[in-house]
C-alpha atoms as a PDB file:
ATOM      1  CA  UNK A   1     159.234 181.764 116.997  1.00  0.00           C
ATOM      2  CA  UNK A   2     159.613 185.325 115.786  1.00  0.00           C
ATOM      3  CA  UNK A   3     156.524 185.136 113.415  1.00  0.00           C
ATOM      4  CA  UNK A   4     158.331 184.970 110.628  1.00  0.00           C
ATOM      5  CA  UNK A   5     156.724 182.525 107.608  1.00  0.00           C
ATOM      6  CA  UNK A   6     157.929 181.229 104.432  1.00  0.00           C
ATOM      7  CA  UNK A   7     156.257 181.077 101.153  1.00  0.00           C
ATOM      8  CA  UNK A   8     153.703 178.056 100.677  1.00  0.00           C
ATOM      9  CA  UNK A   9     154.531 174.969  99.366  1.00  0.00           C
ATOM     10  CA  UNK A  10     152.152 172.262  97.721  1.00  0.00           C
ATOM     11  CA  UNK A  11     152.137 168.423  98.621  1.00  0.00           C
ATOM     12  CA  UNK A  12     150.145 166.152  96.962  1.00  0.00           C
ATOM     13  CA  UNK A  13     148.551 162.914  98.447  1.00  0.00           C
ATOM     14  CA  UNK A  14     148.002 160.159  95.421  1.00  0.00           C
ATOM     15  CA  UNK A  15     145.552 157.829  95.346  1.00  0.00           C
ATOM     16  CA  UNK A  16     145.718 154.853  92.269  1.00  0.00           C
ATOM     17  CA  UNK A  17     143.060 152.981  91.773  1.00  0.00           C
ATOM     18  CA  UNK A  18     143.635 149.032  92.733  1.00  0.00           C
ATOM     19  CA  UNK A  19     142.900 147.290  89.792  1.00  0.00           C
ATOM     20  CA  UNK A  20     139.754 145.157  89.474  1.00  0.00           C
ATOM     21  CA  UNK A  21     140.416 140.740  89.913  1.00  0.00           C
ATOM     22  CA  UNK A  22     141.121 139.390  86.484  1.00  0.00           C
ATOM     23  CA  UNK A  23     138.851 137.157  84.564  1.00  0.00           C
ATOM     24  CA  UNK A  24     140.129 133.870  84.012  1.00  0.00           C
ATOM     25  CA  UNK A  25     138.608 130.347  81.828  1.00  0.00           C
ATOM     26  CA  UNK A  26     140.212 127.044  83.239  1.00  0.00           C
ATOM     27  CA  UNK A  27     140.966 124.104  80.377  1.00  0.00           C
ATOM     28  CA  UNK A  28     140.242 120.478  80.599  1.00  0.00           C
ATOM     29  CA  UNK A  29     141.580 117.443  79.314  1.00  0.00           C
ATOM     30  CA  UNK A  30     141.388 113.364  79.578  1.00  0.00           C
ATOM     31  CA  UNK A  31     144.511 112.082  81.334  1.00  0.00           C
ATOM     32  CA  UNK A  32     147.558 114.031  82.189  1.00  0.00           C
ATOM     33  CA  UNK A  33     149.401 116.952  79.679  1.00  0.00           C
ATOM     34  CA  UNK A  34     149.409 120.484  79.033  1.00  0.00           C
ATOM     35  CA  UNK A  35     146.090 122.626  80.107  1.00  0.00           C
ATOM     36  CA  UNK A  36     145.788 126.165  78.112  1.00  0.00           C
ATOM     37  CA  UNK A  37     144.847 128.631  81.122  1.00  0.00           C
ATOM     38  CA  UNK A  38     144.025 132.416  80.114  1.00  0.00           C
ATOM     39  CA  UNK A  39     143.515 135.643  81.929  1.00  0.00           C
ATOM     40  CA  UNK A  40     142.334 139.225  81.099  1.00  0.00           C
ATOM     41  CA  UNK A  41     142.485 142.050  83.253  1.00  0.00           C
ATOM     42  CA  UNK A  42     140.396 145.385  82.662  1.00  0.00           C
ATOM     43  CA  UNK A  43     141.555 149.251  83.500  1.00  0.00           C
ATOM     44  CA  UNK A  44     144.751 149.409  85.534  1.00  0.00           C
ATOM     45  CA  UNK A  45     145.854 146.156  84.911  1.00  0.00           C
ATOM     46  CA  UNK A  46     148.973 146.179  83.584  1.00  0.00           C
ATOM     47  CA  UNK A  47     150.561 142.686  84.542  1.00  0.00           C
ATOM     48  CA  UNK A  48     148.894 139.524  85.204  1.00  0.00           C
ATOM     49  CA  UNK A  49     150.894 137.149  87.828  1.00  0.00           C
ATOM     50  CA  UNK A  50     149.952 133.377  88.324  1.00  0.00           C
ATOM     51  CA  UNK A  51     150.809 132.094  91.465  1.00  0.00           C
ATOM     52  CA  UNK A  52     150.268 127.937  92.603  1.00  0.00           C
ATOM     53  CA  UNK A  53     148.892 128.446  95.996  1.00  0.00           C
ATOM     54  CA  UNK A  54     146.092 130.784  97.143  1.00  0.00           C
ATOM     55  CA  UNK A  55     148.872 132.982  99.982  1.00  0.00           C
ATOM     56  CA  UNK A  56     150.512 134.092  96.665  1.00  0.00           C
ATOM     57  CA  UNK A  57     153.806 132.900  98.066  1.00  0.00           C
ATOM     58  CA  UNK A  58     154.549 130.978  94.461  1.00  0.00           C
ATOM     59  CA  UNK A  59     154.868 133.018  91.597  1.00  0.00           C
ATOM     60  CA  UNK A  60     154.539 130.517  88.187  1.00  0.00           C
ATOM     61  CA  UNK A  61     153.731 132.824  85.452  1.00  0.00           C
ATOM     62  CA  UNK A  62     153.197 136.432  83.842  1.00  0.00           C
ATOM     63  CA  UNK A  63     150.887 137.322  81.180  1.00  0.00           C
ATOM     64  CA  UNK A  64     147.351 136.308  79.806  1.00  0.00           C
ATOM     65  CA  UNK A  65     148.080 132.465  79.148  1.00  0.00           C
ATOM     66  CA  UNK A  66     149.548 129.623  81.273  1.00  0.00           C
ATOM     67  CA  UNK A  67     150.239 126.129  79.925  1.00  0.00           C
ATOM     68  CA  UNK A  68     151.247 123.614  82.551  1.00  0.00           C
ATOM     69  CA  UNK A  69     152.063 120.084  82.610  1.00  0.00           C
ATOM     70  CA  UNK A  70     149.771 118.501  85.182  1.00  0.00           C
ATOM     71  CA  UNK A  71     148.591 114.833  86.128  1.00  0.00           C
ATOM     72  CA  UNK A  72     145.899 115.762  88.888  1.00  0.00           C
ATOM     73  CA  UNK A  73     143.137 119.003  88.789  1.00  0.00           C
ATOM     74  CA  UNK A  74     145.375 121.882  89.728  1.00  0.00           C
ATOM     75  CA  UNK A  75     144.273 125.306  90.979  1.00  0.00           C
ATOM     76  CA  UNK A  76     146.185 128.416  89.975  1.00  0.00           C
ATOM     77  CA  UNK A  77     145.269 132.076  91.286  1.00  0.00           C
ATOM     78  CA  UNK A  78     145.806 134.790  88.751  1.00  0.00           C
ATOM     79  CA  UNK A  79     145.930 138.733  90.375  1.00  0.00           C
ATOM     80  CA  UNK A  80     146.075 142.164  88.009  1.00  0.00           C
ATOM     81  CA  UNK A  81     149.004 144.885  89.301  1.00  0.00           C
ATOM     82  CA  UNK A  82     149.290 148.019  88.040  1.00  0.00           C
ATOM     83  CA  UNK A  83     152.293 150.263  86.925  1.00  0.00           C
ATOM     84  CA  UNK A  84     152.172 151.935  90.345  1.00  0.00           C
ATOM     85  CA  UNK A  85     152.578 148.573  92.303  1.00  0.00           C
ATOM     86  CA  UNK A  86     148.460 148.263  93.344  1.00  0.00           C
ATOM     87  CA  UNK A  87     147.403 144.859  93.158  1.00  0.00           C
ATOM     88  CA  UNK A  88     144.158 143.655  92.674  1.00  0.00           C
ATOM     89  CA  UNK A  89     142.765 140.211  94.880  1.00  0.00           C
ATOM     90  CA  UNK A  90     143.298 136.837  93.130  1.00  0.00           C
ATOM     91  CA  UNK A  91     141.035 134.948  91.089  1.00  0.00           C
ATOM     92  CA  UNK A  92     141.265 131.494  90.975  1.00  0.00           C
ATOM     93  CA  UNK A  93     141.333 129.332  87.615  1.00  0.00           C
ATOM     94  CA  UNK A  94     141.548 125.606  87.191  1.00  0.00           C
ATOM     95  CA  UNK A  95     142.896 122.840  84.900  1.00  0.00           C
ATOM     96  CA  UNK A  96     141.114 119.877  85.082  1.00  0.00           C
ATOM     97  CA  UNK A  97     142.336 116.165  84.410  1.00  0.00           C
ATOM     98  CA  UNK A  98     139.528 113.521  83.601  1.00  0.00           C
ATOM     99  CA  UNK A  99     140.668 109.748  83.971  1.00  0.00           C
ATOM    100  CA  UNK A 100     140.911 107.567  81.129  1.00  0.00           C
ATOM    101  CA  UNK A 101     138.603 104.464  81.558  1.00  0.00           C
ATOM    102  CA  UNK A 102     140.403 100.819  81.134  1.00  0.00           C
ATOM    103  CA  UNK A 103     140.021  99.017  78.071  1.00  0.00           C
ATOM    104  CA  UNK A 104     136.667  97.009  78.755  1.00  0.00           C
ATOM    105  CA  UNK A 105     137.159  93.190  79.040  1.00  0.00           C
ATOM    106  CA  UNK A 106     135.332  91.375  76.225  1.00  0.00           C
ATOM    107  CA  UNK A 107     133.679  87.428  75.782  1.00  0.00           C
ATOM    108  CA  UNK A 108     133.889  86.185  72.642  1.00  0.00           C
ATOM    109  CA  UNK A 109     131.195  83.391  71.146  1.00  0.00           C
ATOM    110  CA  UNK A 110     131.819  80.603  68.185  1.00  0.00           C
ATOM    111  CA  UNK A 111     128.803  78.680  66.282  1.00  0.00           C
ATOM    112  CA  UNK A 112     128.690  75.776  64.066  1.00  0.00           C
ATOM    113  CA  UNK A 113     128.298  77.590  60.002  1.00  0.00           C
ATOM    114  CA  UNK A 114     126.710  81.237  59.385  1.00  0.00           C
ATOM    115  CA  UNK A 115     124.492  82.318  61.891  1.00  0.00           C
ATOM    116  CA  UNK A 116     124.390  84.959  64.914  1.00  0.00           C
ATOM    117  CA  UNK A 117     127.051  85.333  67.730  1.00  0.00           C
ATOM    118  CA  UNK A 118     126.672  86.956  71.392  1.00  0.00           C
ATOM    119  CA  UNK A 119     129.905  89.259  72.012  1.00  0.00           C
ATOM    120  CA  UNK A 120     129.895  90.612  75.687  1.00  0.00           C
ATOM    121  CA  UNK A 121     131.515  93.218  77.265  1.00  0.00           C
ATOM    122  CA  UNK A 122     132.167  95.058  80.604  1.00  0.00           C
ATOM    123  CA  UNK A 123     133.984  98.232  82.324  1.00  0.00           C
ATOM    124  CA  UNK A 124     135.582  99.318  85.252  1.00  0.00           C
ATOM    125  CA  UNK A 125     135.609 102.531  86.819  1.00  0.00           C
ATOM    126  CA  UNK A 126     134.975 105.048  84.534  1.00  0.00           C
ATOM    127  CA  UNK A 127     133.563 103.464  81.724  1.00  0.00           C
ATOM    128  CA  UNK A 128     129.960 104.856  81.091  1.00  0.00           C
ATOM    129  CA  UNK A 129     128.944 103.591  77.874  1.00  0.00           C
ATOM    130  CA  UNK A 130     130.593 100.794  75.535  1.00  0.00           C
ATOM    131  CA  UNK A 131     131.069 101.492  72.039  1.00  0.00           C
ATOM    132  CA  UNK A 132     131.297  98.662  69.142  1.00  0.00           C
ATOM    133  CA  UNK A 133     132.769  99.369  65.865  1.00  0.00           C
ATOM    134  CA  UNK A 134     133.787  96.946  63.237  1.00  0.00           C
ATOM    135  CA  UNK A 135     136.988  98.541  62.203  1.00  0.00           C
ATOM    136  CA  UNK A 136     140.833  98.282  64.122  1.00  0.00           C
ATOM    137  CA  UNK A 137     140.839 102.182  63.111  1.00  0.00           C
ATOM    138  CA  UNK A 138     137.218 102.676  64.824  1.00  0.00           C
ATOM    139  CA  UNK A 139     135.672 104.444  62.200  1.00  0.00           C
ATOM    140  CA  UNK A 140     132.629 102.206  61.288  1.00  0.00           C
ATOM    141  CA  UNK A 141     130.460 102.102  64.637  1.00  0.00           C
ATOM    142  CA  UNK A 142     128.006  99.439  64.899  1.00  0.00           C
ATOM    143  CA  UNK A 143     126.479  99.347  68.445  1.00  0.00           C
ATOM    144  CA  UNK A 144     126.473 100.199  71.736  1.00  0.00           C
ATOM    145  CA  UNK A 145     126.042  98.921  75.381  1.00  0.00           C
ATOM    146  CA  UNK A 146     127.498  96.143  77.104  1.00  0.00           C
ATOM    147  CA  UNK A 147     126.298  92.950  74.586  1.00  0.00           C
ATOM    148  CA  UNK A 148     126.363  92.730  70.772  1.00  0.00           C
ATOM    149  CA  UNK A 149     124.317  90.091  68.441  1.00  0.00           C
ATOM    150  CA  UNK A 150     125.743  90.252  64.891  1.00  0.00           C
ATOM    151  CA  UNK A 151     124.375  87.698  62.174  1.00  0.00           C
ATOM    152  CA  UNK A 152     127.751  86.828  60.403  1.00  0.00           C
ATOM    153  CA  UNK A 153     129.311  84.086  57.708  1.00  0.00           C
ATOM    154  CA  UNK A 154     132.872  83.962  58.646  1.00  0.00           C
ATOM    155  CA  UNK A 155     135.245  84.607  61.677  1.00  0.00           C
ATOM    156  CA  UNK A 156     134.698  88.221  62.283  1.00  0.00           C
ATOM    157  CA  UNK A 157     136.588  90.560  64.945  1.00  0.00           C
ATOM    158  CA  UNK A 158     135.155  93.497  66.349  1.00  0.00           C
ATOM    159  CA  UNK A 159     136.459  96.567  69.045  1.00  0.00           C
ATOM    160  CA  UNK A 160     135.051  97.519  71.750  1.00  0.00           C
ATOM    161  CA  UNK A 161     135.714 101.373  73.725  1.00  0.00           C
ATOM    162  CA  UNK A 162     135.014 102.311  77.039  1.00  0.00           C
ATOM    163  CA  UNK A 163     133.443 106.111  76.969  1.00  0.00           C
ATOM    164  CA  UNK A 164     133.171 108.426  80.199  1.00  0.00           C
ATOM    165  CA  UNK A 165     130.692 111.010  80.421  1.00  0.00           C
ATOM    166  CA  UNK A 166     133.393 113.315  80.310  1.00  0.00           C
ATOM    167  CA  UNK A 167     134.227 112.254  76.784  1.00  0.00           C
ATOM    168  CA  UNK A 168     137.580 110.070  77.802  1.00  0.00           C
ATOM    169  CA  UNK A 169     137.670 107.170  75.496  1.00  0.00           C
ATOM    170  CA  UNK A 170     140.006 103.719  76.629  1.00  0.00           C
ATOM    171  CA  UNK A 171     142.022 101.680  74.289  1.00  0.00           C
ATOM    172  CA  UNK A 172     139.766  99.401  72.220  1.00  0.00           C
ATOM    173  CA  UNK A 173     139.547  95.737  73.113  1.00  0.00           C
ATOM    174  CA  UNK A 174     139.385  93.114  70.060  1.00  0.00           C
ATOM    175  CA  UNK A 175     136.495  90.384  70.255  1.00  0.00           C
ATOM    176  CA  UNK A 176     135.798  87.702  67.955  1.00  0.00           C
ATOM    177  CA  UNK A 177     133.037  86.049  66.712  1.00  0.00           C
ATOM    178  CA  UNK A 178     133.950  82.339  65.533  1.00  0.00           C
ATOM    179  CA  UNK A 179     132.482  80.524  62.674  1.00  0.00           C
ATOM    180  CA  UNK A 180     133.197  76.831  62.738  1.00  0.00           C
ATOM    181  CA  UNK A 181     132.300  75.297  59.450  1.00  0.00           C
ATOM    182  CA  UNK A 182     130.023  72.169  59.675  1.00  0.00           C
ATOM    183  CA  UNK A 183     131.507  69.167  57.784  1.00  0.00           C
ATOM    184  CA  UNK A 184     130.406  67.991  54.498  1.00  0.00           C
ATOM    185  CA  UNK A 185     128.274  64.650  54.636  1.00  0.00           C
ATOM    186  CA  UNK A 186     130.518  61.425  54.308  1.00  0.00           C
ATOM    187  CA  UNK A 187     130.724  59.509  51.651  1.00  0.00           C
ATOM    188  CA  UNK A 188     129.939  55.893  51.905  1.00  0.00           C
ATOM    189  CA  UNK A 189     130.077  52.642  49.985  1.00  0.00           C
ATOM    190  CA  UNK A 190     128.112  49.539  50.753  1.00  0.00           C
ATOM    191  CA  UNK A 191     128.463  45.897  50.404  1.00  0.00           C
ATOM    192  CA  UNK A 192     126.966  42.353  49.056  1.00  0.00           C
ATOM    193  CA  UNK A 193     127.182  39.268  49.477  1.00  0.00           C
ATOM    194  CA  UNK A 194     125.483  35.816  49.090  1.00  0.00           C
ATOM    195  CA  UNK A 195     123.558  34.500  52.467  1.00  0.00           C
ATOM    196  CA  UNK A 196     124.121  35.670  55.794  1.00  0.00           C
ATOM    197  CA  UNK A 197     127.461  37.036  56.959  1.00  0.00           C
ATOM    198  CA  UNK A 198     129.607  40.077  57.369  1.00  0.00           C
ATOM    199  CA  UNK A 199     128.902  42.543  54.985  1.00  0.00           C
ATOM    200  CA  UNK A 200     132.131  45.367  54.899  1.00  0.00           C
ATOM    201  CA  UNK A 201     130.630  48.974  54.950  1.00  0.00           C
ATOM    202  CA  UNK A 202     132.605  52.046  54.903  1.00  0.00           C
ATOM    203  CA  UNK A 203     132.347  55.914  55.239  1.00  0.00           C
ATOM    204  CA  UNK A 204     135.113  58.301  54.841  1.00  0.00           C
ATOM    205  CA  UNK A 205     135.129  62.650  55.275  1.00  0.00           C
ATOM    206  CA  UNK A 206     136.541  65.144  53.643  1.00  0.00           C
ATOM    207  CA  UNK A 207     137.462  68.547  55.453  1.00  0.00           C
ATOM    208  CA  UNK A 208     136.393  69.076  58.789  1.00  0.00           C
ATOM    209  CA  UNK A 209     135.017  66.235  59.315  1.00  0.00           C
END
């Protein structure tokens, strides 16, 4: 009010920058277990913070990876802060879970001595391809789709997989192709006599028969 004025003194008005949205890659997997979920952040990102619902009201995690243990697709949203508290907007990243097909359900066949067989085979949900191997370990594959025709000498078992497109393999299902063996010819002895009358014939088997 008199005119009188002080010496000047500076004030600054800060601006940080708000960091970019982080990148993210999702994971997959068949059936439920542990997805590996990753995120990288670029200048000003000092923190990454997961959160399990898009209001960022949950906070799960800090830091580039995140390993849950889920049984359904689950979406996380990762956001970048920096060391002055600016935060950047979420980016989303997924796990996904792929079902595991059923074990397919499998007809057998039998034949009388060496010859071919017709093993069947179906899927349920799920199941886009069958797989046929000859091995319980299922190393030795021998055909695919949903019949098999294999020439064979003896009782032989094979296993069949169910396959999704998304790579999800079932437990395998044994089927068995039966060899019967066909009976050795009897034996037989005849009989004589003198004039009509009862002759006594006989046959008799061995295995089999």
């Amino acid at each position: 009010v008199n005119g009188c004025v002080s010496a000047p003194e500076t004030v600054t008005g800060t601006v940080y920058p708000i960091p970019a949205k982080p990148t993210t890659d999702g994971d997959e997997r068949c059936g439920s277990g542990v997805v590996s979920l990753s995120a990288s952040g670029s200048a000003n990102c000092d923190s990454l913070i997961w959160f399990s619902d898009a209001n960022l009201t949950n906070r799960v995690n800090v830091g580039a990876t995140y390993s849950p243990d889920i049984n359904v697709t689950t979406t996380y949203y990762v956001i970048c802060k920096s060391v002055n508290g600016c935060v950047s907007d979420a980016q989303s990243v997924t796990g996904t879970i792929y079902p595991i097909p059923a074990a397919p359900q499998t007809g057998g066949d039998s034949r009388c001595g060496a010859g071919q067989v017709t093993l069947t085979a179906s899927g349920s949900a799920n199941c886009d391809s069958l797989i046929w191997f000859s091995d319980a370990n299922l190393t030795n594959r021998v055909a695919t789709g949903s019949s098999y025709s294999p020439t064979i000498s003896g009782t032989t078992t094979y296993y069949v997989i169910c396959k999704s497109v998304n790579g999800c393999v079932s437990n395998a299902t044994e089927v068995t192709g039966t060899i019967n063996p066909i009976p050795a010819k009897p034996t037989t002895t005849g009989d004589t006599r003198c004039g009509t009358g009862t002759v006594n014939l006989s046959a008799s088997g061995s295995a089999d028969c």
